[in-house]
N, C-alpha and C. Protein backbone atom coordinates (compact mmCIF):
# COMPACT_ATOMS: atom_id res chain seq x y z
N UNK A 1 -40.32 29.94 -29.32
CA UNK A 1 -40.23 28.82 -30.21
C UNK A 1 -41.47 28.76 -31.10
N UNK A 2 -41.51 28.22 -32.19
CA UNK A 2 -42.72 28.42 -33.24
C UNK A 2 -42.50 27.14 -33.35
N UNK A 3 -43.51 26.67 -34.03
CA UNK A 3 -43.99 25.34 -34.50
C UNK A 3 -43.35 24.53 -35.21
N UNK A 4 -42.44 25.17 -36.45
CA UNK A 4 -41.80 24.89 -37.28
C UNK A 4 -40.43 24.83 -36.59
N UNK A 5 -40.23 24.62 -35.25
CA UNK A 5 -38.54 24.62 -34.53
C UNK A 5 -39.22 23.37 -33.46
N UNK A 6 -40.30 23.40 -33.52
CA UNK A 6 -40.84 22.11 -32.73
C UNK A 6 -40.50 20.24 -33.48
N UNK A 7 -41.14 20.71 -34.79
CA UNK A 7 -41.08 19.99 -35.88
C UNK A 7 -40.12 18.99 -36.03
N UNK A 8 -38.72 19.04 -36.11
CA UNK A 8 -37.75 18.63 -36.68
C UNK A 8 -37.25 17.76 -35.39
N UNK A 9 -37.56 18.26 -34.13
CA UNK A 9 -37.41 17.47 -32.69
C UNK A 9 -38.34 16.13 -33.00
N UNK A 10 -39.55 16.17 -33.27
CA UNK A 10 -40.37 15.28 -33.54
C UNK A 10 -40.13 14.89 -34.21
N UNK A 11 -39.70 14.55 -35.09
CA UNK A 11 -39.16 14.16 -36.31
C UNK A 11 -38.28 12.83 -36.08
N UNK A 12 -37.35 13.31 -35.00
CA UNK A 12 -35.96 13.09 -34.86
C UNK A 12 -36.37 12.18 -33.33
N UNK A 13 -37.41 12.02 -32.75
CA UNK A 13 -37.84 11.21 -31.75
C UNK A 13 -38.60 10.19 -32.31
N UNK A 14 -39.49 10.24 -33.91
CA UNK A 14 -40.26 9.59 -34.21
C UNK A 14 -39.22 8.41 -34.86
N UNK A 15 -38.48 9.09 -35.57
CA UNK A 15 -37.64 8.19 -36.15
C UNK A 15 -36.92 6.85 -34.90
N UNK A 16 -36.27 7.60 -33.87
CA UNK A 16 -35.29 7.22 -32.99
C UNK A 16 -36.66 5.89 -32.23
N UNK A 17 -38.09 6.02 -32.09
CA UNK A 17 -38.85 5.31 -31.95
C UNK A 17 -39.07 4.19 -33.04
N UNK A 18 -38.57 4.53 -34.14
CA UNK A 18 -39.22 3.24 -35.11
C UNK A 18 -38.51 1.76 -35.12
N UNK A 19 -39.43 0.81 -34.93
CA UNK A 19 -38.62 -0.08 -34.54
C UNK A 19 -38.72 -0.83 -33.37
N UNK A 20 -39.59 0.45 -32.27
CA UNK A 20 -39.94 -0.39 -30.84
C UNK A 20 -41.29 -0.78 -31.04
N UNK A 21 -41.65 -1.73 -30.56
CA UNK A 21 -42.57 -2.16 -30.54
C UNK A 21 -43.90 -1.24 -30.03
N UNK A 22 -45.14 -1.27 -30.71
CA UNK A 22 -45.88 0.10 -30.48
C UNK A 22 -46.79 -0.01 -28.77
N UNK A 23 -46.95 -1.16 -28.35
CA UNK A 23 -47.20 -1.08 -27.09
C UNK A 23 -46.06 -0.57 -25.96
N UNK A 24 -44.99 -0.42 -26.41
CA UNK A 24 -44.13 0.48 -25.63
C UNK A 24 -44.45 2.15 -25.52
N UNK A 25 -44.61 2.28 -26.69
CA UNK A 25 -44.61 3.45 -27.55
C UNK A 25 -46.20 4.32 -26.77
N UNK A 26 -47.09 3.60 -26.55
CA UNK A 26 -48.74 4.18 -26.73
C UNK A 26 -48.53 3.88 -24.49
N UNK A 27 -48.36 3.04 -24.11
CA UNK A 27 -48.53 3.18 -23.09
C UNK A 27 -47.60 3.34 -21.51
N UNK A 28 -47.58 3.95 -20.72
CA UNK A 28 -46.45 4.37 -19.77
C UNK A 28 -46.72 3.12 -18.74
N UNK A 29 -47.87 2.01 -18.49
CA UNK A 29 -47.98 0.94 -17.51
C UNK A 29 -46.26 -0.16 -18.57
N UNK A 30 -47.12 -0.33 -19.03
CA UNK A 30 -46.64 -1.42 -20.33
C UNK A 30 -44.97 -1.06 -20.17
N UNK A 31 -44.62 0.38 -20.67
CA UNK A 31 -43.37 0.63 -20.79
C UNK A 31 -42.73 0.23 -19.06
N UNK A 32 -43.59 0.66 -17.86
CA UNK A 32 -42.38 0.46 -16.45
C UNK A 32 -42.47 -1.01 -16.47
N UNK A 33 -43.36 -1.37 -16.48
CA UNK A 33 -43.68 -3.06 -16.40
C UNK A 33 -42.19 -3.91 -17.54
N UNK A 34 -42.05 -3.31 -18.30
CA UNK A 34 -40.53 -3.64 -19.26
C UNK A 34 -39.36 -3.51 -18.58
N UNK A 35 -39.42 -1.77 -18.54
CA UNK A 35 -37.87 -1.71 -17.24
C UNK A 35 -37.46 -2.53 -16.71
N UNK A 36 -38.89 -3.03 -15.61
CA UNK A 36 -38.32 -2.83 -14.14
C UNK A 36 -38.42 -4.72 -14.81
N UNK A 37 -38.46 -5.61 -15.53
CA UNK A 37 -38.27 -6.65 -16.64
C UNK A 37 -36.98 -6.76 -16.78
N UNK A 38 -36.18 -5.81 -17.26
CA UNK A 38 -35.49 -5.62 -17.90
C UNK A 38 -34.06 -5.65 -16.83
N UNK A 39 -34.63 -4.47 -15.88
CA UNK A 39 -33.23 -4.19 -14.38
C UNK A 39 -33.53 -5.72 -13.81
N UNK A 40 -34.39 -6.19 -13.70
CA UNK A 40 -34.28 -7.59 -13.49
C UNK A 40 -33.23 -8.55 -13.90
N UNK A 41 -33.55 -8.85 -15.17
CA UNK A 41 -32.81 -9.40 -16.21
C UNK A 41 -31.13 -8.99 -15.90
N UNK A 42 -30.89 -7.68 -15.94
CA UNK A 42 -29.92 -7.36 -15.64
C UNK A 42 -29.10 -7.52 -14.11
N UNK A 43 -29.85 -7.41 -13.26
CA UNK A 43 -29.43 -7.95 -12.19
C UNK A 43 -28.99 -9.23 -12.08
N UNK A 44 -29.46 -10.02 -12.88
CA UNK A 44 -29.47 -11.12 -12.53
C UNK A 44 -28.23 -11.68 -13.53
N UNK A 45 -28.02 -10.88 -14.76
CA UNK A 45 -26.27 -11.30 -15.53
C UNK A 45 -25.50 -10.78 -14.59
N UNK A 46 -26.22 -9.38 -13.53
CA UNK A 46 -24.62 -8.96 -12.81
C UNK A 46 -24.37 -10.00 -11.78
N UNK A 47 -25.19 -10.39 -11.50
CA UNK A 47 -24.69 -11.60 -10.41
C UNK A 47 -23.89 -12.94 -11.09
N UNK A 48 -24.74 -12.89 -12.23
CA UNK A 48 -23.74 -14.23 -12.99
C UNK A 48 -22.39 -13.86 -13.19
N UNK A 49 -22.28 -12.89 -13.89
CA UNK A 49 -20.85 -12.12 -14.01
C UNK A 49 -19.96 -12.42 -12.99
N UNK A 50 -20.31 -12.18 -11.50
CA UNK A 50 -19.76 -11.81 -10.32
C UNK A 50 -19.22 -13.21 -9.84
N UNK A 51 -20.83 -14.29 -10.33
CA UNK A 51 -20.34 -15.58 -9.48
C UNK A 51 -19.03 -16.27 -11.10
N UNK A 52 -19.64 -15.88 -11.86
CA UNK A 52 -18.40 -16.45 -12.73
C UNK A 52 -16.58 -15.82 -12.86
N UNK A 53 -16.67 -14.86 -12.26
CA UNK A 53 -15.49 -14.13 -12.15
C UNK A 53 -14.75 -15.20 -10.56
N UNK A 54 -15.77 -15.07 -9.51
CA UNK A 54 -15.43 -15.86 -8.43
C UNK A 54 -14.91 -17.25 -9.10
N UNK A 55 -15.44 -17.84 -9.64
CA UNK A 55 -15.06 -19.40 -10.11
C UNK A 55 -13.90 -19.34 -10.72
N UNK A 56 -13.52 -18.14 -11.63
CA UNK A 56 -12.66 -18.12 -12.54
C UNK A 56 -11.32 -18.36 -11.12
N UNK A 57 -11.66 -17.14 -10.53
CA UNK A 57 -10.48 -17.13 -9.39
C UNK A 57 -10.21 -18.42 -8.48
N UNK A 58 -11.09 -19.14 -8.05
CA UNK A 58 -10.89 -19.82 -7.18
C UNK A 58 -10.05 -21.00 -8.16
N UNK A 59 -10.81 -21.24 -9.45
CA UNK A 59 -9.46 -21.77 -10.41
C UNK A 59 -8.37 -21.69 -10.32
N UNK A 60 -8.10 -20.63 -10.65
CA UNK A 60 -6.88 -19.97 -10.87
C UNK A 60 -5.99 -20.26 -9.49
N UNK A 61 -6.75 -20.16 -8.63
CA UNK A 61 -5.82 -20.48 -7.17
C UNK A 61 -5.85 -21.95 -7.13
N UNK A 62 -6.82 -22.68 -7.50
CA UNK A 62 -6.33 -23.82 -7.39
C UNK A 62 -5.27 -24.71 -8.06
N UNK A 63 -5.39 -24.09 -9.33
CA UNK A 63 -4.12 -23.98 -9.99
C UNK A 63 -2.74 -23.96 -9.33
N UNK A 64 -2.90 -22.82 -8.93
CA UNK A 64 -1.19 -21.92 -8.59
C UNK A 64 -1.00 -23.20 -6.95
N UNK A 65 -1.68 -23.36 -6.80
CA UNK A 65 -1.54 -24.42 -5.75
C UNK A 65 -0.99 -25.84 -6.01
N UNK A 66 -1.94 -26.24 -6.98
CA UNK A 66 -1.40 -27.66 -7.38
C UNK A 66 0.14 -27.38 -8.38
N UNK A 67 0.15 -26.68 -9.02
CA UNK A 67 1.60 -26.25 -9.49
C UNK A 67 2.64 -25.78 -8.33
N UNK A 68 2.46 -25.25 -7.33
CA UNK A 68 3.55 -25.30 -6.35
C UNK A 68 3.74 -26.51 -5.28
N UNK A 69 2.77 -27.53 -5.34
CA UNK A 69 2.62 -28.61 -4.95
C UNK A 69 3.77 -29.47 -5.61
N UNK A 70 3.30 -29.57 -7.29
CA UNK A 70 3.92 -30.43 -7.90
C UNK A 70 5.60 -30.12 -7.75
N UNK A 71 5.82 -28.62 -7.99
CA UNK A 71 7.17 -28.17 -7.61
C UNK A 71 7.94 -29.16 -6.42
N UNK A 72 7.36 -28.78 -5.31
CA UNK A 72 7.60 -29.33 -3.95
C UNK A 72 7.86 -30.65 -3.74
N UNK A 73 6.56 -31.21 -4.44
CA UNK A 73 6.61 -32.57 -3.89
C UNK A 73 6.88 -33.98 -5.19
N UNK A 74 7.83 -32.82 -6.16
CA UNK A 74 8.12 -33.85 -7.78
C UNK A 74 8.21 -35.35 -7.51
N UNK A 75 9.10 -35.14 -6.28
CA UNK A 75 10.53 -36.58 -6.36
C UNK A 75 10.19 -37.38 -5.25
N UNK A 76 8.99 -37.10 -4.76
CA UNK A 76 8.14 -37.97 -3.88
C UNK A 76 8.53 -39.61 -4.07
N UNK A 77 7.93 -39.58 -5.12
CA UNK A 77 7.92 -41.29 -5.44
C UNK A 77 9.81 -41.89 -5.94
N UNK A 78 10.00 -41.00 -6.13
CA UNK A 78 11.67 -40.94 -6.59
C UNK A 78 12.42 -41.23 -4.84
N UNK A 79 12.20 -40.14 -3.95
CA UNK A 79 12.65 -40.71 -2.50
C UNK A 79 12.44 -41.80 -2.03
N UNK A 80 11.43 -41.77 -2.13
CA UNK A 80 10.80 -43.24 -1.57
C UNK A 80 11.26 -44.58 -1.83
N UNK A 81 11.79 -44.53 -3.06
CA UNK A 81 12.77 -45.88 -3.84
C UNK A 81 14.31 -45.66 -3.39
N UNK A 82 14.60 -44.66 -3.02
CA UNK A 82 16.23 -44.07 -2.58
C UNK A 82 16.21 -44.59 -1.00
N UNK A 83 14.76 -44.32 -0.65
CA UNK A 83 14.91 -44.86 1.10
C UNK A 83 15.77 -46.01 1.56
N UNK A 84 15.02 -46.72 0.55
CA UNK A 84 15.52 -48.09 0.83
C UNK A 84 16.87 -48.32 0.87
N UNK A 85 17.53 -47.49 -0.38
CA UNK A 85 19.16 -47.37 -0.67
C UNK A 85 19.52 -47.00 0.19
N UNK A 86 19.19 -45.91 1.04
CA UNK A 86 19.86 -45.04 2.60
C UNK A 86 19.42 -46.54 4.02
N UNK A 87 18.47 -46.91 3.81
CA UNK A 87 18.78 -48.02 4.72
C UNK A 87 19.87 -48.99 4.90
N UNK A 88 19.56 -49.81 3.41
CA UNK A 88 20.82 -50.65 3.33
C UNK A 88 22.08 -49.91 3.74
N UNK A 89 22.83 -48.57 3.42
CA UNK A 89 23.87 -48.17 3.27
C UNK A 89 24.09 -48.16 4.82
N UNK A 90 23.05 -47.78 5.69
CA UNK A 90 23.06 -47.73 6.99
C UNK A 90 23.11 -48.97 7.97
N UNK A 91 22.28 -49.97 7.21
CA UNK A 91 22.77 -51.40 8.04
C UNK A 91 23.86 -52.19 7.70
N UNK A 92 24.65 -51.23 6.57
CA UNK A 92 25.70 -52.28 5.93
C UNK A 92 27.04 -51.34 7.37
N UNK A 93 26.80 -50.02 7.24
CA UNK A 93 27.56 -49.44 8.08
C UNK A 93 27.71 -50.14 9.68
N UNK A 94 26.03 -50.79 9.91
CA UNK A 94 26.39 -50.84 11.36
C UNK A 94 27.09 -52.24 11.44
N UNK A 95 26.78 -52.78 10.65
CA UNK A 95 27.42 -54.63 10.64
C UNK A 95 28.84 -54.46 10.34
N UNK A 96 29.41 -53.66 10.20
CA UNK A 96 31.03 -53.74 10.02
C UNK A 96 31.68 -53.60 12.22
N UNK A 97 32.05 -54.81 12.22
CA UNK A 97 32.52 -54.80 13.40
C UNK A 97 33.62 -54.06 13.87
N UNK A 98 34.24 -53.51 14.77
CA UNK A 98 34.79 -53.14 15.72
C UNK A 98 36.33 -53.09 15.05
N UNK A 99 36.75 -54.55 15.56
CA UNK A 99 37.78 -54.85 14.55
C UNK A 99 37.99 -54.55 13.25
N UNK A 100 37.06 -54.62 12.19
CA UNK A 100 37.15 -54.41 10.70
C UNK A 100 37.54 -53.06 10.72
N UNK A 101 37.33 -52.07 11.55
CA UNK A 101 37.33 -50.82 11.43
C UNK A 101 38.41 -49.93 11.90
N UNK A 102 38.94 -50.74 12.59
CA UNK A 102 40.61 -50.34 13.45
C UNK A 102 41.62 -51.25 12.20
N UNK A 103 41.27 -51.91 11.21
CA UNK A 103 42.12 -52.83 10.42
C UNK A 103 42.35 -51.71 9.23
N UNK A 104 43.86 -51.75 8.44
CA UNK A 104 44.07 -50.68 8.11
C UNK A 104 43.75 -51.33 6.72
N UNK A 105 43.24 -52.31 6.32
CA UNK A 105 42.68 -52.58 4.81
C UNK A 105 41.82 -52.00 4.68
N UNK A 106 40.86 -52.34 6.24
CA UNK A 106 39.41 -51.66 5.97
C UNK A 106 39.08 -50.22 6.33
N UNK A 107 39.84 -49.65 6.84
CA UNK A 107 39.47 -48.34 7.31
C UNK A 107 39.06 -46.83 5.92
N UNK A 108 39.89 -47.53 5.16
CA UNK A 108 39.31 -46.43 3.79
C UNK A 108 37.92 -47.31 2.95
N UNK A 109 37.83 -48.15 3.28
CA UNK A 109 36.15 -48.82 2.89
C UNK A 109 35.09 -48.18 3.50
N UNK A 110 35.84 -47.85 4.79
CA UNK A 110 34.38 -48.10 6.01
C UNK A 110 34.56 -46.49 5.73
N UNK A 111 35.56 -45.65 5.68
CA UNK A 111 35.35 -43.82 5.48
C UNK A 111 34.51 -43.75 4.19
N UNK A 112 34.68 -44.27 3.26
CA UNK A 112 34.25 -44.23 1.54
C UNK A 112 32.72 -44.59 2.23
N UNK A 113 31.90 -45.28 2.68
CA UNK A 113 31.48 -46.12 2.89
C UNK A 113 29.78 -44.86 3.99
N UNK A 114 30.99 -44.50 5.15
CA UNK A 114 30.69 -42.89 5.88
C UNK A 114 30.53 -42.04 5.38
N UNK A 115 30.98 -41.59 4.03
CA UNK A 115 31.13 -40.28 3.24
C UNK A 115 30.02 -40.46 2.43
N UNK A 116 29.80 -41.57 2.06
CA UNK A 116 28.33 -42.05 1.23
C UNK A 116 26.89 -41.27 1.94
N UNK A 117 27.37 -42.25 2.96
CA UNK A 117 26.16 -41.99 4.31
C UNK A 117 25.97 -40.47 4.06
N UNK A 118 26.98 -39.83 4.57
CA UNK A 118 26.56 -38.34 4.71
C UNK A 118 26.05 -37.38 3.76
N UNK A 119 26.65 -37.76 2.58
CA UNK A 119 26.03 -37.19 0.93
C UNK A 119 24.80 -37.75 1.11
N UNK A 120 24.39 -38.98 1.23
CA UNK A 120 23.03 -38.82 0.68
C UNK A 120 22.28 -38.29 2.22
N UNK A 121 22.81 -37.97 3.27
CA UNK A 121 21.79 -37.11 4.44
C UNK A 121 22.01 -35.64 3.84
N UNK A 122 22.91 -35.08 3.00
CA UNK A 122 22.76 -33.62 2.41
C UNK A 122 22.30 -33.53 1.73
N UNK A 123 22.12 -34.81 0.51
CA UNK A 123 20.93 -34.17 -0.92
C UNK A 123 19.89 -34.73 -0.40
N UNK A 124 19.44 -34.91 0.91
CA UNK A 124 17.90 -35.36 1.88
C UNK A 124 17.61 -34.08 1.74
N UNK A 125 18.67 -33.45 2.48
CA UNK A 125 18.16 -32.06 3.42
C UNK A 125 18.40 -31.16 2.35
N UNK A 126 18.67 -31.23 1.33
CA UNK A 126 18.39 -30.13 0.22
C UNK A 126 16.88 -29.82 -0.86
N UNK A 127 16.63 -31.17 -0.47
CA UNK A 127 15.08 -31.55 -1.18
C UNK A 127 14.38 -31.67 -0.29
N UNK A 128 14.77 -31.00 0.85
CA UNK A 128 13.19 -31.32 2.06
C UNK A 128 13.12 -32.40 2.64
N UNK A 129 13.91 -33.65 2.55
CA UNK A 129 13.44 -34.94 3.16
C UNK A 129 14.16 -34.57 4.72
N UNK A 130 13.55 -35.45 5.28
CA UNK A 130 14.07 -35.00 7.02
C UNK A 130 13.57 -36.08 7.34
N UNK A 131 14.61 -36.91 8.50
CA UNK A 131 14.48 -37.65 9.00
C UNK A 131 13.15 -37.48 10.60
N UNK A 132 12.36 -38.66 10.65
CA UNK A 132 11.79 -38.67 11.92
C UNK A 132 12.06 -39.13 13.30
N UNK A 133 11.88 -38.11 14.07
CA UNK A 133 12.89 -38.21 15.41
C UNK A 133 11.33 -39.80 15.91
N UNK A 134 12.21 -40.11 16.84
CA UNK A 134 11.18 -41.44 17.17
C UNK A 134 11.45 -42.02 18.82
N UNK A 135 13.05 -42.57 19.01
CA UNK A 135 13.24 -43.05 20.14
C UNK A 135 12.80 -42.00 21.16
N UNK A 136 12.09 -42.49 22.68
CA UNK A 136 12.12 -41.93 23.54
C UNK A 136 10.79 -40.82 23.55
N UNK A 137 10.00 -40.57 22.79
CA UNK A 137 9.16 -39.89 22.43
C UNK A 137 7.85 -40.64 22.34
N UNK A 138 6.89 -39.67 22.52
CA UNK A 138 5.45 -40.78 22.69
C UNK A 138 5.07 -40.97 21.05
N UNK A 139 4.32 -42.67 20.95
CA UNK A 139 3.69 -42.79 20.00
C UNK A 139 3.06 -41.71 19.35
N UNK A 140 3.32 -41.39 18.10
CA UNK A 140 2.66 -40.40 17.11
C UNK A 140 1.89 -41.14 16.14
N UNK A 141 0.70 -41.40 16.12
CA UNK A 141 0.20 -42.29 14.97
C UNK A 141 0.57 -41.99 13.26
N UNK A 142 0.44 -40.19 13.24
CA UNK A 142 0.69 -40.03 12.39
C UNK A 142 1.96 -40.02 11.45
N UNK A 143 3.37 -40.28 12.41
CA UNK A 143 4.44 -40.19 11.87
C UNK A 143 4.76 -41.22 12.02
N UNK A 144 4.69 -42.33 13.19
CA UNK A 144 5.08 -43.72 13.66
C UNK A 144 3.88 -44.83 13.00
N UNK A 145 4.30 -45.60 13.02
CA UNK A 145 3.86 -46.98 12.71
C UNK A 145 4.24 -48.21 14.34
N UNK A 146 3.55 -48.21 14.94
CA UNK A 146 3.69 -49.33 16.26
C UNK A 146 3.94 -50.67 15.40
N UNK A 147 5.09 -51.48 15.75
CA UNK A 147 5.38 -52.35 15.14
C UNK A 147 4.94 -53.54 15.70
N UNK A 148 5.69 -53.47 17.67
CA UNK A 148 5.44 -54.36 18.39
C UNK A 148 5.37 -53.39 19.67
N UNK A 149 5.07 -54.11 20.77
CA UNK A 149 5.06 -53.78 22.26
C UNK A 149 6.12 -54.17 23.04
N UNK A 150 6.23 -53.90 24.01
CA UNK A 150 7.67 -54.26 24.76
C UNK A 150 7.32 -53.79 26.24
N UNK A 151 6.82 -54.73 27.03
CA UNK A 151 6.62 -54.76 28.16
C UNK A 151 8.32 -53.68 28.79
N UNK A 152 7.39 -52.73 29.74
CA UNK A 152 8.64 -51.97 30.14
C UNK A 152 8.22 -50.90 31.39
N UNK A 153 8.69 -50.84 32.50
CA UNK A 153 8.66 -50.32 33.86
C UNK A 153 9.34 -48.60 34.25
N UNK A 154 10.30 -48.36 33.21
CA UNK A 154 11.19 -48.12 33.01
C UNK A 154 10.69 -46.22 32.56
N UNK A 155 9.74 -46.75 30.92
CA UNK A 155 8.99 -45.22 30.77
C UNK A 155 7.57 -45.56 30.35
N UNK A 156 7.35 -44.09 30.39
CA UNK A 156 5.15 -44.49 30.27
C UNK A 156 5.09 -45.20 29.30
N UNK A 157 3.72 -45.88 29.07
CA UNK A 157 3.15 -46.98 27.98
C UNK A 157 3.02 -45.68 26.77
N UNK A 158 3.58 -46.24 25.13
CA UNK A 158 3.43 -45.68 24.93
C UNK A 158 4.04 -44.93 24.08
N UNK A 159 5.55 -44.80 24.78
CA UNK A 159 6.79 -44.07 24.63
C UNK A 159 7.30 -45.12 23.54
N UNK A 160 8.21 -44.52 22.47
CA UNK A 160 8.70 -45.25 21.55
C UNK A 160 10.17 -45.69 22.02
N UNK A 161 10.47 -47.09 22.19
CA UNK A 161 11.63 -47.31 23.02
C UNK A 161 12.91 -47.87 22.02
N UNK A 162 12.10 -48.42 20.89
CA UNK A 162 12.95 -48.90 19.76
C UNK A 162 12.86 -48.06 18.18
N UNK A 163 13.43 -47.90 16.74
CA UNK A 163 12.99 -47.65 15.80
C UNK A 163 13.61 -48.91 15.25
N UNK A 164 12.63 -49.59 14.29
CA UNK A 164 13.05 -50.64 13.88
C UNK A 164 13.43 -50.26 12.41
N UNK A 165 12.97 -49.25 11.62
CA UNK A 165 13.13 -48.58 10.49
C UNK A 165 12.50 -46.78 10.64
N UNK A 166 13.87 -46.12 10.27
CA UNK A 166 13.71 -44.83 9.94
C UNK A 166 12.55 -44.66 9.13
N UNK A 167 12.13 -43.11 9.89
CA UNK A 167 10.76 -42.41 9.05
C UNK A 167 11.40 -41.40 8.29
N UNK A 168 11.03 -40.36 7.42
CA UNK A 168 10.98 -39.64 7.08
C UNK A 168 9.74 -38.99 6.19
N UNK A 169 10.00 -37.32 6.17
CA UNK A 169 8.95 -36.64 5.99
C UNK A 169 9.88 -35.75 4.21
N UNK A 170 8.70 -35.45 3.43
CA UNK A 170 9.20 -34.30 2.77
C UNK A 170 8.65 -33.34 2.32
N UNK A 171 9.25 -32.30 3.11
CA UNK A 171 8.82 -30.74 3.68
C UNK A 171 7.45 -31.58 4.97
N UNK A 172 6.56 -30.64 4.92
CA UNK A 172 5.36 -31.23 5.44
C UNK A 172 4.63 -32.74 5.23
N UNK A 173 4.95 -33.14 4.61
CA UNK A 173 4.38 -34.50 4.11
C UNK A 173 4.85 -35.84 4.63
N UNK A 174 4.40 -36.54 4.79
CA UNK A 174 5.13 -37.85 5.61
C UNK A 174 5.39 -38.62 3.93
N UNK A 175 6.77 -38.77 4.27
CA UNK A 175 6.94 -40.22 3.06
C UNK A 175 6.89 -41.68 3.57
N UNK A 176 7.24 -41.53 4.76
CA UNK A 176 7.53 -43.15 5.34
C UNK A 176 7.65 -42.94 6.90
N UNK A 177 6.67 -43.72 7.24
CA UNK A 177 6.56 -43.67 9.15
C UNK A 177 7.54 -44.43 9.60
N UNK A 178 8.16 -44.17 10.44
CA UNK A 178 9.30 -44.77 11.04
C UNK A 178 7.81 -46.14 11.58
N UNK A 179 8.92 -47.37 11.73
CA UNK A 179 8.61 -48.34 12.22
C UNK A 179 9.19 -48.45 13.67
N UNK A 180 7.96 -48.42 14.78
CA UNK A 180 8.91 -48.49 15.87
C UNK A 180 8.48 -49.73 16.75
N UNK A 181 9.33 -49.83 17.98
CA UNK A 181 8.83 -50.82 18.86
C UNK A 181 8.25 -49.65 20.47
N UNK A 182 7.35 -50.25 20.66
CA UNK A 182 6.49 -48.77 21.73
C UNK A 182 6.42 -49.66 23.31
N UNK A 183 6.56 -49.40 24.32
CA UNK A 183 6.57 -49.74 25.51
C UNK A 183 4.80 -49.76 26.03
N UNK A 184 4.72 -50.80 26.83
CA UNK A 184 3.48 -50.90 27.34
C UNK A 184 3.99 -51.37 28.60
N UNK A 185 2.28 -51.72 29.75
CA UNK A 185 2.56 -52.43 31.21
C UNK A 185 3.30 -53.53 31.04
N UNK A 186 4.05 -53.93 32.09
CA UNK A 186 4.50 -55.32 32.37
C UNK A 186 2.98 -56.04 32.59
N UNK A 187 3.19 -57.07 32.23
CA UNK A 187 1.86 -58.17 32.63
C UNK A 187 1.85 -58.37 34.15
């Protein structure tokens, strides 16, 4: 190599240097002291990067959550006003006496009347609502509501011996605690 093939390298480094600041340039402390500045700096966006990618996601799932929530649980407040309708339909059913029901005026009232009943226990069970089992079973705070007590010898304190109003749940969720009457000691 001759001097004049040296040349044009230098040239072509001096240039590619212009522009940095000349304490980079003149000293090798100065220049690592920048780097290792610099991989710093950089370390420290890769972690931001990393924790902002995490946030993005945990968004995003919280999202896809509350949207399959809302799916699920639309008609929440919509059941809850229908309850009441499935009660009445049910205490109107039980107050039809004995007689009324063997009487051949009333016997297509009281079927019309049954057929009701059962449609609205199928568009329950098509939207998730489900009735809560209650008699005979121990107090559940979370599904029952203790209404009253009822001195009783009979089963443990405790045990739900009456439902004074149907519970129901929809899917996982409680809409309405059954109201019950619960057995305790005799005095």
């Amino acid at each position: 190599m001759t001097e004049n093939d040296t040349r044009p390298q230098d040239a072509e480094v001096a240039a590619e240097l212009e522009g940095v600041p000349s304490e980079l340039t003149e000293g090798g402390d100065a220049l690592a002291e920048l780097v290792e500045a610099l991989k710093g700096d950089l370390e420290a966006a890769k972690q931001d990067v990393l924790y902002a990618k995490a946030e993005t996601q945990n968004v995003r799932r919280r999202m896809e959550k509350d949207i399959a929530d809302a799916r699920s649980y639309a008609a929440t407040a919509f059941a809850r006003d229908i309850l009441s309708v499935a009660d009445n339909l049910s205490r109107a059913l039980e107050s039809i006496p004995a007689e009324l029901r063997a009487d051949d005026k009333m016997k297509n009232l009281v079927a019309g009347l049954e057929a009701t009943g059962r449609e609205i226990e199928k568009v329950f069970a098509s939207h998730g609502i489900s009735r809560i089992a209650a008699k005979g079973l121990p107090l559940d705070p979370h599904q029952h509501q203790a209404m009253l007590e009822i001195p009783s010898n009979d089963v443990e304190p405790g045990t739900v011996l009456q439902e004074l109003q149907a519970g129901y749940m929809i899917k996982d969720r409680l809409l309405r605690a059954a109201m019950v009457a619960v057995a305790k000691k005799p005095d």
